[in-house]
Protein backbone atom coordinates (compact mmCIF):
# COMPACT_ATOMS: atom_id res chain seq x y z
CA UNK A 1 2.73 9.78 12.10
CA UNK A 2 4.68 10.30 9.32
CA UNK A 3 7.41 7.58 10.51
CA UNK A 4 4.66 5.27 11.18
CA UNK A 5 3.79 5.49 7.67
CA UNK A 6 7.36 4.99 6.28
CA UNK A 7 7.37 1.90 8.81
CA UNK A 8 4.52 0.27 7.06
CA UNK A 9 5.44 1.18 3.40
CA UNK A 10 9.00 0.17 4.55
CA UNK A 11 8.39 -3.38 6.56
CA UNK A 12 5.19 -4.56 4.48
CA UNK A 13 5.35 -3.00 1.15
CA UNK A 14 9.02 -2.80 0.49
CA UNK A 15 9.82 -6.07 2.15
CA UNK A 16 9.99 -8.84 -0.54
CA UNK A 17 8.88 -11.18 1.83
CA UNK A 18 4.83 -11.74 2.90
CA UNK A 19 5.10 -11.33 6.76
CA UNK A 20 1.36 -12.00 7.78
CA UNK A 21 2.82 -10.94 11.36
CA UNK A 22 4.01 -7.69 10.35
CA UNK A 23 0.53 -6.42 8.74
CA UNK A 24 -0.99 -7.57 12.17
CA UNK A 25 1.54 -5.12 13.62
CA UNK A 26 0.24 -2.51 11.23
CA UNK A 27 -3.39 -3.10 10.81
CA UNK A 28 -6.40 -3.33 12.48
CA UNK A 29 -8.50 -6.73 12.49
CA UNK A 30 -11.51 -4.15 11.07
CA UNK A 31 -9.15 -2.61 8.49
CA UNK A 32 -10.87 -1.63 5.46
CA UNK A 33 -9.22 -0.47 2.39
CA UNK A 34 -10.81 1.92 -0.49
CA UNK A 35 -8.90 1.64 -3.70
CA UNK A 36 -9.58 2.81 -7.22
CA UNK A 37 -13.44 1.76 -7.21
CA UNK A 38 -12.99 -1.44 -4.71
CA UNK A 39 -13.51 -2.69 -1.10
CA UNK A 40 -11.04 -4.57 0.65
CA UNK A 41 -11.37 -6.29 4.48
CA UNK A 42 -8.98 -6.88 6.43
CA UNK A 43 -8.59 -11.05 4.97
CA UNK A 44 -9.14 -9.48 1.54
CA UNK A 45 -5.94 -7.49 2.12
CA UNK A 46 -3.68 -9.83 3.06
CA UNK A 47 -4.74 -11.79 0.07
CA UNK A 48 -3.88 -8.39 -1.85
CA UNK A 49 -0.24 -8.34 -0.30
CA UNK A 50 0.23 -12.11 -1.27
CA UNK A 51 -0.87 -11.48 -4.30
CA UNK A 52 1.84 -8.43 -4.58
CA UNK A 53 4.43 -10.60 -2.99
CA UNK A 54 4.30 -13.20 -5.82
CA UNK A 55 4.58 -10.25 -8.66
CA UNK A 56 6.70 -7.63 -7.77
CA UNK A 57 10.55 -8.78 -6.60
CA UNK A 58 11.30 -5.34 -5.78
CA UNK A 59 9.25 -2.22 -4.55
CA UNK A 60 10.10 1.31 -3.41
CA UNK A 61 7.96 4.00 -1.92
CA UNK A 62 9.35 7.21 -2.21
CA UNK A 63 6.59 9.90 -0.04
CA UNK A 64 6.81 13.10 -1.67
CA UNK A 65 4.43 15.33 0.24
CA UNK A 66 2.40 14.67 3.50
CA UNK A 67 -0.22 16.15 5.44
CA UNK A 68 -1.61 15.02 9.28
CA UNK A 69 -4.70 15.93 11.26
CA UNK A 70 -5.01 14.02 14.39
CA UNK A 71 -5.33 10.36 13.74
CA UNK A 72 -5.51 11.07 10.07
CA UNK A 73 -2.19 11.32 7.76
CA UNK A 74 -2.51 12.26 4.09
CA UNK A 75 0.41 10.97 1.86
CA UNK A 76 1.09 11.36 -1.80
CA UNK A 77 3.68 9.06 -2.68
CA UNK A 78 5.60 7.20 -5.67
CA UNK A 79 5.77 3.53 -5.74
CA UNK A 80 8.17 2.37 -8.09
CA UNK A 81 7.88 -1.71 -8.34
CA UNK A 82 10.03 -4.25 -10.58
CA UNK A 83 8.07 -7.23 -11.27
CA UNK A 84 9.17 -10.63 -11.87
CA UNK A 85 9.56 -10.54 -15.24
CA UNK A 86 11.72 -7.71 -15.45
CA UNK A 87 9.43 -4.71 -16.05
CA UNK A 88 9.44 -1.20 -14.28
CA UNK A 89 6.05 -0.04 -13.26
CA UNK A 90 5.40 3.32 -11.39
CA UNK A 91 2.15 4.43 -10.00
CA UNK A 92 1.15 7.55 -8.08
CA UNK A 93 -0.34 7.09 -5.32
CA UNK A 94 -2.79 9.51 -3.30
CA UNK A 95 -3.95 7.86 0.36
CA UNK A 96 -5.76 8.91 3.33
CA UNK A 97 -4.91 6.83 6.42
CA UNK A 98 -6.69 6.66 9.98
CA UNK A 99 -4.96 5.59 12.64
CA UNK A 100 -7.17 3.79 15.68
CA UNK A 101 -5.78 2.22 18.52
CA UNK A 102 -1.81 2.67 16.79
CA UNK A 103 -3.10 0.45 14.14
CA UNK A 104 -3.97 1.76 10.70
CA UNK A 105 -8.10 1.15 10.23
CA UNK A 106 -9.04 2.34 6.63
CA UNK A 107 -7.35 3.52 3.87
CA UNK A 108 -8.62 5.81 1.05
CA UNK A 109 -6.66 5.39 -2.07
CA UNK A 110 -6.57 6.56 -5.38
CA UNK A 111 -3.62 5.29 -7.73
CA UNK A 112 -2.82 6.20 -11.24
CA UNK A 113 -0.10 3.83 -13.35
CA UNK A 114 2.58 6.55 -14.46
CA UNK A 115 4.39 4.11 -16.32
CA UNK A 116 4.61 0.95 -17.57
CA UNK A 117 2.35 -1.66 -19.37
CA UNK A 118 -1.50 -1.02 -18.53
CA UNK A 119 -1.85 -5.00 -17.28
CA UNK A 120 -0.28 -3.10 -13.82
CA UNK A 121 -3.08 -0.13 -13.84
CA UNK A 122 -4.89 -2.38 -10.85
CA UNK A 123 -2.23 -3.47 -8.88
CA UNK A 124 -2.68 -1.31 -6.22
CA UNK A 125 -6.33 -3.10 -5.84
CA UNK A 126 -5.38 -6.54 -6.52
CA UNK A 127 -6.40 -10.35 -4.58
């Protein structure tokens, strides 16, 4: 599961593009997303990855420690993102994924802004 998981941070999240195909590859139509306090559906995320899309012109997810338990994989991970105006932020990011079906149906995610200017502390939760 671990490749899955670079997959998805690698063709959705990395990919400067928006690719409304490619998180239908990834994600279930009943996705749900827990992030930092907020709910996001399925429409609400792929308002979220437009939204990151038209901010960040380069974004790399570096997974430094994983864990799996049957359709479940843990991952703490590093995503470093250069936004359009030329600023570095970095958050760390803590996420519990389940897996249904070979599509990813809920995420539980905490991230914490490591560096860079505090406007970025929600941008893991943004629409």
């Amino acid at each position: 599961m671990k490749h899955f998981i670079q997959q998805v941070f690698s063709e959705v999240l990395e990919n400067p593009l928006f690719d409304q195909t490619l998180i239908e590859k990834y994600f279930s139509k009943h996705y749900i997303q827990f992030v930092d306090h907020t709910q996001l559906n399925y429409d609400e995320f792929i308002l979220h990855i437009r939204k990151l899309k038209e901010k960040i012109t380069q974004q790399k997810i570096q997974i430094i420690n994983y864990a799996e338990n049957n359709n479940i994989i843990f991952t703490h991970h590093i995503a470093k993102s250069v936004l359009k105006d030329g600023s570095i932020v970095v958050h760390k990011v803590l996420a519990e994924f389940t897996i249904q079906d070979g599509k990813i149906i809920q995420c539980d995610e905490l991230t914490l802004l490591m560096e860079g200017d505090h406007t970025a502390k929600n941008l893991g939760s943004e629409v």
